[in-house]
C-alpha atoms as a PDB file:
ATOM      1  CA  UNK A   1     141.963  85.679 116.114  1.00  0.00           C
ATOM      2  CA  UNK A   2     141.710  88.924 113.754  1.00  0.00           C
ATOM      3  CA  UNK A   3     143.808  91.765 114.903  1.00  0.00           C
ATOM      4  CA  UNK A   4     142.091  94.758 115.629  1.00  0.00           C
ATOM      5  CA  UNK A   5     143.476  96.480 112.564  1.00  0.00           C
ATOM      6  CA  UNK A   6     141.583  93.939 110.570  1.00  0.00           C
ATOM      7  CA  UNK A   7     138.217  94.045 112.423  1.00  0.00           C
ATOM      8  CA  UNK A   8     135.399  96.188 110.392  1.00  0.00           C
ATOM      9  CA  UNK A   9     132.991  98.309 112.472  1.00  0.00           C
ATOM     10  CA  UNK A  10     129.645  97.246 113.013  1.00  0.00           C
ATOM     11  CA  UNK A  11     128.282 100.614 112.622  1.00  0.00           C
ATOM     12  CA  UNK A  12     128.771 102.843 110.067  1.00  0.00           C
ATOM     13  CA  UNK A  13     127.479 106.066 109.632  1.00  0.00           C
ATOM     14  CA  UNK A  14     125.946 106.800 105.837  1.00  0.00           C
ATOM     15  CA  UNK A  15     124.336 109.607 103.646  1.00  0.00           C
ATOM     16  CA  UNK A  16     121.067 109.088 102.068  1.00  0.00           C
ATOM     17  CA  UNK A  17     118.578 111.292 100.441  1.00  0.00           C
ATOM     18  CA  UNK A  18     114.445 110.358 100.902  1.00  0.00           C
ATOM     19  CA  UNK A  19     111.962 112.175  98.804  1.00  0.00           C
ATOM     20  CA  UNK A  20     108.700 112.822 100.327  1.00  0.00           C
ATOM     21  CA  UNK A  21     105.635 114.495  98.676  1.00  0.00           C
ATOM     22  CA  UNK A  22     105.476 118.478  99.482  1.00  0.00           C
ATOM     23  CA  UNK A  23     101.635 118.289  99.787  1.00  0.00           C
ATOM     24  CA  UNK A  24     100.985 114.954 101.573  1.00  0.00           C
ATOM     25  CA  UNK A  25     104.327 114.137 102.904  1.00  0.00           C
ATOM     26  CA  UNK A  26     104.086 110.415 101.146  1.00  0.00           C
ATOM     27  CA  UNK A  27     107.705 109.125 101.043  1.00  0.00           C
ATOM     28  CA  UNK A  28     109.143 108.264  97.536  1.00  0.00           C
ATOM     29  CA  UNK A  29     108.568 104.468  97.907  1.00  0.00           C
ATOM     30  CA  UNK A  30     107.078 100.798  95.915  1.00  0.00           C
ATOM     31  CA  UNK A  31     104.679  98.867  98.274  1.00  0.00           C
ATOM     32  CA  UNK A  32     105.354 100.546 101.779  1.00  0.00           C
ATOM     33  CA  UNK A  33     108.851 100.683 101.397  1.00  0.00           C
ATOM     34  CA  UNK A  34     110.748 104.085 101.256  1.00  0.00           C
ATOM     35  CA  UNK A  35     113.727 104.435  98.581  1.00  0.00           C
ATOM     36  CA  UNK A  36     116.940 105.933  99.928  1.00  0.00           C
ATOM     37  CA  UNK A  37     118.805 107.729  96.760  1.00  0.00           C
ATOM     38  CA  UNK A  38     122.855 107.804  97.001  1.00  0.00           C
ATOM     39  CA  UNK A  39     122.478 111.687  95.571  1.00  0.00           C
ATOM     40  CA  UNK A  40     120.268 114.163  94.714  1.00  0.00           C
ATOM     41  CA  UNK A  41     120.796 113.464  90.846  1.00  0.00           C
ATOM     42  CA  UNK A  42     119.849 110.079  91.442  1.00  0.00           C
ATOM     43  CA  UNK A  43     116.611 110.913  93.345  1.00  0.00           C
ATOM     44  CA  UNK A  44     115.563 113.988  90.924  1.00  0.00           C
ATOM     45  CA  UNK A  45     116.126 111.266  88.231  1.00  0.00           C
ATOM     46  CA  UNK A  46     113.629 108.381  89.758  1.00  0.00           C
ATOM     47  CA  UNK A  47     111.143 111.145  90.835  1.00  0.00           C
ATOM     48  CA  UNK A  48     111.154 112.260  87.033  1.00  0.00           C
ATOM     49  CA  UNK A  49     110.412 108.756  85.934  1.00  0.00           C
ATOM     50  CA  UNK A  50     108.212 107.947  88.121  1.00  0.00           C
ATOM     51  CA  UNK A  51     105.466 110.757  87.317  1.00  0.00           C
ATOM     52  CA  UNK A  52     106.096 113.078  90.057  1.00  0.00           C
ATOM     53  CA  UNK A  53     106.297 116.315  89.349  1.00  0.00           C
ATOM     54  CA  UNK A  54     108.079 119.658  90.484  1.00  0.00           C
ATOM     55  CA  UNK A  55     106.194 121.833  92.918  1.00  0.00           C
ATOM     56  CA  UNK A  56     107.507 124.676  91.326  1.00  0.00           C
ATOM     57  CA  UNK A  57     105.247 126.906  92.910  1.00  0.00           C
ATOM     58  CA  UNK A  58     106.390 126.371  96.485  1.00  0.00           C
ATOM     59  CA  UNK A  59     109.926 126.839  95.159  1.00  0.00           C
ATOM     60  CA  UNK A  60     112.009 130.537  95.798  1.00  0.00           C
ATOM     61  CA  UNK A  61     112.141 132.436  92.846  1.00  0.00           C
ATOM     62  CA  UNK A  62     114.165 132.241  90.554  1.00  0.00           C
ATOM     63  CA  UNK A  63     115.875 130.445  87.612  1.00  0.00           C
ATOM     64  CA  UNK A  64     118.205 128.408  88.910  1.00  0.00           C
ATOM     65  CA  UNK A  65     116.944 126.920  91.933  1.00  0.00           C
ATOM     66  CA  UNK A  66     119.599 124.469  93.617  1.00  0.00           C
ATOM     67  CA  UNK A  67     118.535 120.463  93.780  1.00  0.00           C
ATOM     68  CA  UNK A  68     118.094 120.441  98.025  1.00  0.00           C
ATOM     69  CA  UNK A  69     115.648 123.388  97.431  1.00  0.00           C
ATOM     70  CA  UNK A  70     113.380 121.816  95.251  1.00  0.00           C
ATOM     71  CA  UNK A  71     109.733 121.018  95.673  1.00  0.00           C
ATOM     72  CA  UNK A  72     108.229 117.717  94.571  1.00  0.00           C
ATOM     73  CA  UNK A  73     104.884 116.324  94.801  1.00  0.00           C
ATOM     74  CA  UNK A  74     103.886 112.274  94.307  1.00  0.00           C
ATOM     75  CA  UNK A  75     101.646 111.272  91.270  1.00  0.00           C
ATOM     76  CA  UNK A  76      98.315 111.420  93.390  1.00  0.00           C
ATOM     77  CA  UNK A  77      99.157 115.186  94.163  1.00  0.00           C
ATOM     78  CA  UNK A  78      99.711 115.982  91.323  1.00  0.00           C
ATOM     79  CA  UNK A  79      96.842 114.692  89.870  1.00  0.00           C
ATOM     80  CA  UNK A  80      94.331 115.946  92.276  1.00  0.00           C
ATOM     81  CA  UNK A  81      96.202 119.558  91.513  1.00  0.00           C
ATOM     82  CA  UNK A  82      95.581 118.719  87.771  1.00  0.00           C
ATOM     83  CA  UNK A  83      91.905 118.580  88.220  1.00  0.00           C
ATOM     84  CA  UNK A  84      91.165 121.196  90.772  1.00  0.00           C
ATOM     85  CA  UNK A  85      92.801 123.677  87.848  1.00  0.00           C
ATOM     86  CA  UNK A  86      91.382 121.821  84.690  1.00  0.00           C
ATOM     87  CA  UNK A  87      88.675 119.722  85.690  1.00  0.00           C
ATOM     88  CA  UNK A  88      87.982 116.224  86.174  1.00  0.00           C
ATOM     89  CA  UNK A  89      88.310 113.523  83.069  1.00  0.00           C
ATOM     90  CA  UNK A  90      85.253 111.564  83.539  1.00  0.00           C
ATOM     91  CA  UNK A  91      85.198 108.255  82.592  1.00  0.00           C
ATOM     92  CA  UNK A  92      82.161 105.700  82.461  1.00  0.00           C
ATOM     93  CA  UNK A  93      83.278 101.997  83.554  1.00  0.00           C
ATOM     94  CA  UNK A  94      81.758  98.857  82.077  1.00  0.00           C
ATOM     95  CA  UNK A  95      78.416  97.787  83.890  1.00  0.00           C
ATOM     96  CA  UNK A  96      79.752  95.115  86.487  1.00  0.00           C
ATOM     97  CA  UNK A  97      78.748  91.954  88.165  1.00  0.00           C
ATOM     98  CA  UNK A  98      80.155  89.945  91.017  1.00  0.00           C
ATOM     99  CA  UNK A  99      79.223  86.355  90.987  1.00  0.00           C
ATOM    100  CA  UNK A 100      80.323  85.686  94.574  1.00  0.00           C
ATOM    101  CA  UNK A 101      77.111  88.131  95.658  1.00  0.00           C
ATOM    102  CA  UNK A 102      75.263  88.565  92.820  1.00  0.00           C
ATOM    103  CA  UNK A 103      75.096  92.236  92.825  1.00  0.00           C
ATOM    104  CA  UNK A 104      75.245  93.810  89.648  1.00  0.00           C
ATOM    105  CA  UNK A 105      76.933  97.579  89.104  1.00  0.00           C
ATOM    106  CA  UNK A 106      76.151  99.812  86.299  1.00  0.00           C
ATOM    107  CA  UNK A 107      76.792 103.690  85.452  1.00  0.00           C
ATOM    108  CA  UNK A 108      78.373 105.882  87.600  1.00  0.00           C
ATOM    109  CA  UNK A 109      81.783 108.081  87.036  1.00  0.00           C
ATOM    110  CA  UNK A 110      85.008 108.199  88.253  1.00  0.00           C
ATOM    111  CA  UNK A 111      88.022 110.641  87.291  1.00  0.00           C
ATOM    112  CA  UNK A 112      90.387 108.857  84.508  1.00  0.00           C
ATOM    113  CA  UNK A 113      93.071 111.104  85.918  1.00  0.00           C
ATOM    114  CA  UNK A 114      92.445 111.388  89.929  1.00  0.00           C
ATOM    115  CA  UNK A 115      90.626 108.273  90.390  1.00  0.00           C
ATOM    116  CA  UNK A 116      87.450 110.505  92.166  1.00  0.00           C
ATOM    117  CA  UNK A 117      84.172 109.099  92.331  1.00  0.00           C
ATOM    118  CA  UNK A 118      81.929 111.375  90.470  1.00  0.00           C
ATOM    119  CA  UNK A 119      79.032 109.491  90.521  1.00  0.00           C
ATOM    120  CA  UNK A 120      78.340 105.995  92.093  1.00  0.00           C
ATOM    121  CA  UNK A 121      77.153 103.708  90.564  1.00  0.00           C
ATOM    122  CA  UNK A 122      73.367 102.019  90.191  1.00  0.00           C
ATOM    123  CA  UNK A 123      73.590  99.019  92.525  1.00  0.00           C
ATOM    124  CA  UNK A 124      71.283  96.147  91.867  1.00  0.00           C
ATOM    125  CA  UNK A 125      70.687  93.133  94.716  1.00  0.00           C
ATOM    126  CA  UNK A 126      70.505  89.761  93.732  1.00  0.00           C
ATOM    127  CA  UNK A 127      67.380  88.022  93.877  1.00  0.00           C
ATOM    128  CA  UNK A 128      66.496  86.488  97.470  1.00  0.00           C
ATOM    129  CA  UNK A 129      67.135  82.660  96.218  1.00  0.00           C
ATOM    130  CA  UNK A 130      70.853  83.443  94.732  1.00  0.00           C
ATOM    131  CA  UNK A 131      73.175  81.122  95.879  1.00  0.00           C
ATOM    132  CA  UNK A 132      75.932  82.950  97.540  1.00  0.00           C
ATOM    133  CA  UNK A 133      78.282  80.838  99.388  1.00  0.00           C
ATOM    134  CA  UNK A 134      78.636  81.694 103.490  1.00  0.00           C
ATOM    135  CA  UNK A 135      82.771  81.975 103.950  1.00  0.00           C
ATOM    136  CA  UNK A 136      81.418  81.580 108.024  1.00  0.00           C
ATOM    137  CA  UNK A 137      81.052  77.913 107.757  1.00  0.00           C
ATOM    138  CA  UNK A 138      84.849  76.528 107.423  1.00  0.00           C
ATOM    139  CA  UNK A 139      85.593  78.046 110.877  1.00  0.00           C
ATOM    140  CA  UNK A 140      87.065  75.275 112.882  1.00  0.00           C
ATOM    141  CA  UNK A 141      88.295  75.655 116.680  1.00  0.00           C
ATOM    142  CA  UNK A 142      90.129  73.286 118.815  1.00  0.00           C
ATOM    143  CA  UNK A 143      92.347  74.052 122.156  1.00  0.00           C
ATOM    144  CA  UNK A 144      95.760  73.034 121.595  1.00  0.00           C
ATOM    145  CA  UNK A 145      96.621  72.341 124.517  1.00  0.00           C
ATOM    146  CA  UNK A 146      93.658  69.701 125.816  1.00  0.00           C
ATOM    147  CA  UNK A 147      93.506  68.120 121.896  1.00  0.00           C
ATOM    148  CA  UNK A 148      97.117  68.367 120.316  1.00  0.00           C
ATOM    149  CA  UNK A 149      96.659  65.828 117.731  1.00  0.00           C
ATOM    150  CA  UNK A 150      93.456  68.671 116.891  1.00  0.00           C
ATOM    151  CA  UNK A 151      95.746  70.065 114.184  1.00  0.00           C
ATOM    152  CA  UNK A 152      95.663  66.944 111.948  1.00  0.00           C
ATOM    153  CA  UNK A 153      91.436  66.728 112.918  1.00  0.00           C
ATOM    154  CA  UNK A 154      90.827  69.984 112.414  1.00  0.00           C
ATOM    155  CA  UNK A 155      93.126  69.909 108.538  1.00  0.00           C
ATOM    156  CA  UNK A 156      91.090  66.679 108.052  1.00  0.00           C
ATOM    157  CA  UNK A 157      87.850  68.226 108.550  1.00  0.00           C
ATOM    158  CA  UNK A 158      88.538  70.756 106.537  1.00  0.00           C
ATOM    159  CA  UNK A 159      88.747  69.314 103.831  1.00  0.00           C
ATOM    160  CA  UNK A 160      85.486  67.846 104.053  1.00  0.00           C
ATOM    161  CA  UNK A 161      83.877  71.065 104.854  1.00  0.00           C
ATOM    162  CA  UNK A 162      85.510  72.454 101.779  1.00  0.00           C
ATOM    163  CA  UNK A 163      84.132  68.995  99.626  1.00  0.00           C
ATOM    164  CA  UNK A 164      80.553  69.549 101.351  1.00  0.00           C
ATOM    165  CA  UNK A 165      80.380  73.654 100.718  1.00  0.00           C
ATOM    166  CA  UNK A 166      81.316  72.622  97.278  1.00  0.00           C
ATOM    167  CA  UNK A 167      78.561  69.724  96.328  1.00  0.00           C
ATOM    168  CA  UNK A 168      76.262  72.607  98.355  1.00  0.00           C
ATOM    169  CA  UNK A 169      77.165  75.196  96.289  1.00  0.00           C
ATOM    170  CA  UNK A 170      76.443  73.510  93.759  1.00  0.00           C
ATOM    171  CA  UNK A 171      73.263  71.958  94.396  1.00  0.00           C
ATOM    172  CA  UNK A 172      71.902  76.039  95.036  1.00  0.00           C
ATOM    173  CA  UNK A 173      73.281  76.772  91.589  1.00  0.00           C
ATOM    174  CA  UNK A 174      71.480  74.298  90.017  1.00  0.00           C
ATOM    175  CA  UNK A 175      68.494  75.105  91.621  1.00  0.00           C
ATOM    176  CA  UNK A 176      69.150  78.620  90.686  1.00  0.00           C
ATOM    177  CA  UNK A 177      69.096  78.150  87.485  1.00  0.00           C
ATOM    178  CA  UNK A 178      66.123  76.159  87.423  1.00  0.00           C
ATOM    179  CA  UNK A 179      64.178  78.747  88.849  1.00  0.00           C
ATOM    180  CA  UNK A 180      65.945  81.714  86.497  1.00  0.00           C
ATOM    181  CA  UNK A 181      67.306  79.534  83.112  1.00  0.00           C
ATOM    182  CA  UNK A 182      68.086  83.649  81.714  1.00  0.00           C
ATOM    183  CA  UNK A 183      70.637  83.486  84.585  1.00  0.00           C
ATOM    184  CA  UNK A 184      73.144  80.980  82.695  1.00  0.00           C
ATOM    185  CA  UNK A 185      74.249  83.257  80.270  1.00  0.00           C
ATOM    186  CA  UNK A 186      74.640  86.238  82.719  1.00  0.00           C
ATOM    187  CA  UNK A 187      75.554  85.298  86.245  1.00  0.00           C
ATOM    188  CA  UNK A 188      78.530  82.395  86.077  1.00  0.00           C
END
């Protein structure tokens, strides 16, 4: 049995520092998770690195501002600050196509530095016969309770939904191609 001078708290109480964006109060963070710095130095240094960048108009005047005074604001901020002063950076992407649908996208804009949509782009529908696969038809349901060996049916029929979509699938293609043979070189 440990003596109690030899027993570590459970709690203990700790000092952390969390950046968040002046302008859209986004914590300082990598997929959803918030960073806690140890010090200020630390989190100025990370911030720096990262592409944030000082808010130096929202700070007092002055030269030498002290670290838990200044302003920061995330890369998205920033960038959205950038082109409401300078203008956007338009950028053209590469026409597009999705085979899953068939839908083809061409033209439009978006901002190379804020990511804005400046103009969409020219959607074109496939034609009526394009085989697009339904992702509605591997829905299997079974009640637990009144089937309980449904687990193993419903993984075994799965499977041959998935074989049948498949053969399906590829039956339409063919017969998509048949009836468009320009398709082959565009469309798989």
């Amino acid at each position: 049995m440990p003596t109690p001078d030899t027993v570590r708290p459970t709690f203990i109480t700790a000092t952390c520092v969390l950046a968040v964006c002046l302008d859209c109060a986004t914590p300082f963070g990598y997929d959803d998770s918030d960073i806690h710095f140890a010090t200020l130095q630390a989190a100025r240094r990370a911030l720096e690195e990262s592409g944030w960048s000082r808010a130096r108009d929202a700070e007092p005047p002055g030269l030498d501002v002290p670290a838990d005074v200044e302003r920061w604001r995330c890369r998205d901020c920033t960038a959205v600050r950038a082109c409401a002063a300078f203008g956007h950076q338009p950028y053209t992407p590469q026409p597009w196509f999705d085979p899953h649908t068939g839908v083809h996208f061409q033209g439009g804009q978006i901002c190379e530095r804020c990511s804005a949509c400046l103009a969409k782009p020219i959607r074109q529908d496939p034609p009526a016969d394009y085989p697009v696969p339904n992702p509605l038809a591997r829905h299997l349901y079974w009640d637990r309770v009144g089937l309980p060996e449904g687990a193993d049916l419903a993984t075994a029929v799965a499977v041959l939904i998935d074989q049948a979509n498949t053969v399906g699938q590829l039956e339409r293609w063919d017969a998509y191609l048949t009836a468009h043979p320009d398709a082959a070189l565009r469309d798989r």
